[in-house]
C-alpha atoms as a PDB file:
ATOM      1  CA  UNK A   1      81.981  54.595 113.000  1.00  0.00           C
ATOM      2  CA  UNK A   2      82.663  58.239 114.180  1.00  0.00           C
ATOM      3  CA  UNK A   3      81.749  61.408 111.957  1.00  0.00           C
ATOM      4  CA  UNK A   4      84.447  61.300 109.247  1.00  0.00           C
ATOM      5  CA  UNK A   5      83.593  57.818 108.384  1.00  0.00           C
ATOM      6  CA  UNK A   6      86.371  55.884 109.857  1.00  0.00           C
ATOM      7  CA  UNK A   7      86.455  52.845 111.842  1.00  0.00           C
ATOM      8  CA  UNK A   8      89.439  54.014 114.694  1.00  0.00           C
ATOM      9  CA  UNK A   9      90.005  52.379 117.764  1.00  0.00           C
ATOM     10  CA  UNK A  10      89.397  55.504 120.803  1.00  0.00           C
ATOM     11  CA  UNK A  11      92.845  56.844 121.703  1.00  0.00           C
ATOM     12  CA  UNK A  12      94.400  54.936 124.822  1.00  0.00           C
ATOM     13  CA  UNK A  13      95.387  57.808 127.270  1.00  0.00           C
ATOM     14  CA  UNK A  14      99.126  58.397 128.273  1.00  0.00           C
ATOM     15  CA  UNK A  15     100.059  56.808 130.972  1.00  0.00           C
ATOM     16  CA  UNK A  16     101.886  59.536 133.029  1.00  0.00           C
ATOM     17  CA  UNK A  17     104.687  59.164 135.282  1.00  0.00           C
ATOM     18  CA  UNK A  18     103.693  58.678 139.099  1.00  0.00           C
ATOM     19  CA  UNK A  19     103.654  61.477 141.252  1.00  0.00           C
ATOM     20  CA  UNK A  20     106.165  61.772 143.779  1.00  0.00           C
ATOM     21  CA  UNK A  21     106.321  61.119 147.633  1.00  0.00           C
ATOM     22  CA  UNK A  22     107.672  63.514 149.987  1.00  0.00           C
ATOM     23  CA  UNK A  23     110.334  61.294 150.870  1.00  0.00           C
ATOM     24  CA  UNK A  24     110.918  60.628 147.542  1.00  0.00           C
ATOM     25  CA  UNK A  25     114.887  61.703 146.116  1.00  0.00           C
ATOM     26  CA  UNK A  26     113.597  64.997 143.838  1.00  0.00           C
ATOM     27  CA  UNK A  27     110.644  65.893 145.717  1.00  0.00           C
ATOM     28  CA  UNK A  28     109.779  69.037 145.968  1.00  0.00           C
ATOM     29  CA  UNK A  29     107.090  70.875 147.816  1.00  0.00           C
ATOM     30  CA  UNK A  30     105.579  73.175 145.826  1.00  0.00           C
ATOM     31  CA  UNK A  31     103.881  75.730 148.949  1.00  0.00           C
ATOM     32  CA  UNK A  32     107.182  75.458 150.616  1.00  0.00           C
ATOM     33  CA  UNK A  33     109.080  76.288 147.404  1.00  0.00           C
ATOM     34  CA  UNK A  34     107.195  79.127 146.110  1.00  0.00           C
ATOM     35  CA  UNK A  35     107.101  80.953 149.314  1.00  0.00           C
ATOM     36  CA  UNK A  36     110.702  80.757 149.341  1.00  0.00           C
ATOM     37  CA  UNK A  37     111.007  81.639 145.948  1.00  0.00           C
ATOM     38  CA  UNK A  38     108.861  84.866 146.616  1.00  0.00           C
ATOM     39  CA  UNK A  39     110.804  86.125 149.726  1.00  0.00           C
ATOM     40  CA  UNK A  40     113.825  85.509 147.540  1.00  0.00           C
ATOM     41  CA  UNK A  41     112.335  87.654 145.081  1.00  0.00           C
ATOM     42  CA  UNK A  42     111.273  90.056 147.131  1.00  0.00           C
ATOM     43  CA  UNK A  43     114.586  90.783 148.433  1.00  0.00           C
ATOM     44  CA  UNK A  44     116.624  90.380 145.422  1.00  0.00           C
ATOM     45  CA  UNK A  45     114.359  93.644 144.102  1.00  0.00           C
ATOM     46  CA  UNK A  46     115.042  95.474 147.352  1.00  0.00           C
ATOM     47  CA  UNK A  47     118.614  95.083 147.149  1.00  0.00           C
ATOM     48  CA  UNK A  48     118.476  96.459 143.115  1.00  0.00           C
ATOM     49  CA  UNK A  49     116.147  99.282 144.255  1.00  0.00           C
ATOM     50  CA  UNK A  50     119.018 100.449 146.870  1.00  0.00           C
ATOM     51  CA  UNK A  51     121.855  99.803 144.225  1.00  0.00           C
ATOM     52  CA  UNK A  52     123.030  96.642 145.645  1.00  0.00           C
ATOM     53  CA  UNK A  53     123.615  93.311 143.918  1.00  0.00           C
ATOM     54  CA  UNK A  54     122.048  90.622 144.482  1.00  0.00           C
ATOM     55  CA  UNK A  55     121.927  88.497 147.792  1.00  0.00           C
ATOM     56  CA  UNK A  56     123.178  84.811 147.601  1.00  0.00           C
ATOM     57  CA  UNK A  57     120.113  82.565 147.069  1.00  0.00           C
ATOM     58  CA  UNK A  58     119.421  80.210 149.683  1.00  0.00           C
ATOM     59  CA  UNK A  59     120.610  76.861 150.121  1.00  0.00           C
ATOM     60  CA  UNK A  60     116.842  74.941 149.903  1.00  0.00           C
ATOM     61  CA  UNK A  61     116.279  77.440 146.922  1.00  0.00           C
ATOM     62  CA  UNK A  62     119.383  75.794 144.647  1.00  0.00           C
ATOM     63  CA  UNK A  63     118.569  72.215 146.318  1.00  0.00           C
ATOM     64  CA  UNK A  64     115.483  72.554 144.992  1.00  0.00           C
ATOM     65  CA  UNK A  65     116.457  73.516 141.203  1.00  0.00           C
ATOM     66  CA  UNK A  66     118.971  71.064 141.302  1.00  0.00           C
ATOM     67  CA  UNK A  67     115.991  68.066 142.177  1.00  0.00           C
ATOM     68  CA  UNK A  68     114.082  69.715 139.916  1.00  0.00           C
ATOM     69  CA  UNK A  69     116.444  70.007 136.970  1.00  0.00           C
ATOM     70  CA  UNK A  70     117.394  66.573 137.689  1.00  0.00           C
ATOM     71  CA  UNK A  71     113.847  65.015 137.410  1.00  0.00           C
ATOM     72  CA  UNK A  72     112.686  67.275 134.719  1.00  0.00           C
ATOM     73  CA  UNK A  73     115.740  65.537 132.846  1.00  0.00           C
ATOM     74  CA  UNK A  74     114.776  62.088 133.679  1.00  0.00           C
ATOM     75  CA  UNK A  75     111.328  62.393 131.895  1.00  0.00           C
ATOM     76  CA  UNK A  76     111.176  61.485 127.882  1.00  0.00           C
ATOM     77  CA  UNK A  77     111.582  64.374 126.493  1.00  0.00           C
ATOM     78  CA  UNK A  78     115.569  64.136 127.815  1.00  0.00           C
ATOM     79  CA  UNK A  79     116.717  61.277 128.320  1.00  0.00           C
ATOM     80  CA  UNK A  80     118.316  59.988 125.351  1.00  0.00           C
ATOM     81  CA  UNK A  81     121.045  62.625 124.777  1.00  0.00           C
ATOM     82  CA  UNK A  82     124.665  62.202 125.478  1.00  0.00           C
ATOM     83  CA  UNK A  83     124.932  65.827 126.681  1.00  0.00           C
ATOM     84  CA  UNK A  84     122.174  65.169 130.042  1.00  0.00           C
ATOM     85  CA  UNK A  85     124.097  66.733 132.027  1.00  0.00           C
ATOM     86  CA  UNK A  86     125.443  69.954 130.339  1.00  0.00           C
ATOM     87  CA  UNK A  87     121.881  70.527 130.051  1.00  0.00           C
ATOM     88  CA  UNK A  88     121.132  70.116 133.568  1.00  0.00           C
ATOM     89  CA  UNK A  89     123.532  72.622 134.138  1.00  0.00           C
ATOM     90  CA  UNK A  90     122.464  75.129 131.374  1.00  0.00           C
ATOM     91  CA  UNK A  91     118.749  75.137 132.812  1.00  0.00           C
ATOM     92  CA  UNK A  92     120.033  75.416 136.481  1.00  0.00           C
ATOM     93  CA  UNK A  93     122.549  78.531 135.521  1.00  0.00           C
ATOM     94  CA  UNK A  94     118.919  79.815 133.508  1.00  0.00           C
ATOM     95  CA  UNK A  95     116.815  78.916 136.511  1.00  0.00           C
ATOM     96  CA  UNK A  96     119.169  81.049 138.845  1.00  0.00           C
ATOM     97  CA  UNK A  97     119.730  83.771 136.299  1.00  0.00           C
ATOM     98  CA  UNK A  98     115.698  84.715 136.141  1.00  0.00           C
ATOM     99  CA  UNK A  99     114.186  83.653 139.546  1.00  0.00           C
ATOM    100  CA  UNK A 100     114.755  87.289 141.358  1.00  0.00           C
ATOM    101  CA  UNK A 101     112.168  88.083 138.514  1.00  0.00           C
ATOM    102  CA  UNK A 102     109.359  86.266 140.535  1.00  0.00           C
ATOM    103  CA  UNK A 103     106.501  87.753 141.191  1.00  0.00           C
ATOM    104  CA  UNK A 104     104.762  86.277 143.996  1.00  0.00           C
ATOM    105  CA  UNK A 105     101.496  89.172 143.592  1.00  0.00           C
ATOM    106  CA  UNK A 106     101.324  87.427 140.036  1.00  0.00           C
ATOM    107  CA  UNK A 107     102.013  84.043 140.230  1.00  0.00           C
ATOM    108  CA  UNK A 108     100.938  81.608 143.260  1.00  0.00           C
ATOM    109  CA  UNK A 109     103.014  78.294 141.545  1.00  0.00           C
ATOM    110  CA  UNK A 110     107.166  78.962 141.641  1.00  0.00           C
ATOM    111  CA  UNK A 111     107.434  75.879 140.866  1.00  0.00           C
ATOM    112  CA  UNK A 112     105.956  75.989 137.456  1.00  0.00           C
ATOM    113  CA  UNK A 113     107.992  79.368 136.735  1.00  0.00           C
ATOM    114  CA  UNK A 114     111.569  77.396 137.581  1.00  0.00           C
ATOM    115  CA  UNK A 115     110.160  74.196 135.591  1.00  0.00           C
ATOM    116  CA  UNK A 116     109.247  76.037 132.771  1.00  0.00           C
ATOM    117  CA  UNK A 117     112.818  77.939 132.758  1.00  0.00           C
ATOM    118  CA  UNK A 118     114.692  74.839 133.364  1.00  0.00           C
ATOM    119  CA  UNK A 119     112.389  73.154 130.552  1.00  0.00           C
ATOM    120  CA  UNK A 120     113.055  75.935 127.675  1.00  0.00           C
ATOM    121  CA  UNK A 121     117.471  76.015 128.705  1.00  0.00           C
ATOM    122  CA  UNK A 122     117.305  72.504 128.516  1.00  0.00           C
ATOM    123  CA  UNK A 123     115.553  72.287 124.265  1.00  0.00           C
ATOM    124  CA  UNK A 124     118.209  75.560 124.405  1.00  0.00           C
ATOM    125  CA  UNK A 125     121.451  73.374 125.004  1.00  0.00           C
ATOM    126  CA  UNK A 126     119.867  70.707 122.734  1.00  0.00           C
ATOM    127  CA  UNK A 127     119.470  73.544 119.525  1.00  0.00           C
ATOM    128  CA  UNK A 128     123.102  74.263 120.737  1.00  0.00           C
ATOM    129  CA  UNK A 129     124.497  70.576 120.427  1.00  0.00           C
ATOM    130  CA  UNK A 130     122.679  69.939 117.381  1.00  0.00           C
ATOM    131  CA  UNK A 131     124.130  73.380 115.639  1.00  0.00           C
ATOM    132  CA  UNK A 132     127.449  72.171 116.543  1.00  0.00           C
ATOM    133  CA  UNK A 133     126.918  68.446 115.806  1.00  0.00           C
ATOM    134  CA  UNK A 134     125.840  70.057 111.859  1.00  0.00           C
ATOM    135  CA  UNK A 135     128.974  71.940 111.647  1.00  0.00           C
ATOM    136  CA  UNK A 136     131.337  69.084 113.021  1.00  0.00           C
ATOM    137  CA  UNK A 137     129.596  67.130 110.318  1.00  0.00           C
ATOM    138  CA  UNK A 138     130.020  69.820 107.605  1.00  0.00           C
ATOM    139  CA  UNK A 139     134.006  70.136 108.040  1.00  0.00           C
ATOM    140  CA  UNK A 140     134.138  66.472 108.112  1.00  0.00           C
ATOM    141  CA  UNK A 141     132.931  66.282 104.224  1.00  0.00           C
ATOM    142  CA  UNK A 142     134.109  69.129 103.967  1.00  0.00           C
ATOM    143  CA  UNK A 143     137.562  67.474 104.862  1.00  0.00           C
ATOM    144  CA  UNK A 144     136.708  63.950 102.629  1.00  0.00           C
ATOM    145  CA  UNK A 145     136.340  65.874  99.504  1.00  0.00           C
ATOM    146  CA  UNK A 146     139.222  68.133  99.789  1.00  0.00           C
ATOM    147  CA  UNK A 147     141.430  64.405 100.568  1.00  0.00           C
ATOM    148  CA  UNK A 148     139.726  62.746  97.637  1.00  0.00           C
ATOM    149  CA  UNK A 149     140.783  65.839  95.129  1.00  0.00           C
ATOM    150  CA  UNK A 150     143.759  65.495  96.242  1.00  0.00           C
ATOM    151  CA  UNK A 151     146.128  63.766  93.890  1.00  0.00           C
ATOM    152  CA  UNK A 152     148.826  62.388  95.621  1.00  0.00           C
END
């Protein structure tokens, strides 16, 4: 028996997914990555401090979200909507939009900063679908009742 007086089994832990290989299809390495990330960063806010835009991120930089956003989309959490890959895109286009904003002095893990981006766009496009699925639904009663008053 534990302290409250009940007779529960111990909680079986979660069995969590297995870590990847470097050859592996979305693996990414997180030293590799975040160093990247930072010298992106880095030079994004020198261009903006001279007036410039932007540069063009990097092609390893937007492989790398792309793996990322892929496998973060593969994991529960995910993988049961319709809409999978609108909100691959959504967190990719979010994961682009705020990675200049980096800061390497701060942070030593870019890849947690990008997953956690991609993570919060993608329960962002879900609110989204679900807002529109509730209004769909709305004018379709909507629509039955104003056909059933109607005497014809």
């Amino acid at each position: 028996m534990n302290m409250i007086g009940h007779n529960n089994p111990p909680k079986e832990k979660k069995k969590r997914r297995p870590r990847l290989k470097p050859n592996s299809e979305h693996y990414v390495n997180n030293k590799e990555f975040t160093t990247a990330l930072d010298a992106y960063s880095r030079e994004c806010k020198e261009m903006l401090a001279k007036g410039k835009e932007r540069p063009i991120m990097g092609k390893y930089l937007g492989q790398c979200v792309i793996k990322m956003a892929t496998r973060l989309s593969l994991s529960p959490n995910f993988r049961g909507y319709m809409y999978r890959e609108e909100m691959i895109q959504d967190a990719i286009l979010g994961a682009v939009n705020y990675m200049h904003l980096f800061d390497g002095n701060r942070f030593n893990n870019g890849f947690a900063y990008v997953t956690q981006i991609l993570f919060s766009h993608m329960v962002q496009t879900i609110k989204k679908e679900k807002k529109k699925y509730e209004l769909n639904l709305k004018l379709i009663q909507k629509a039955e009742l104003t056909h059933m008053n109607d005497p014809e």
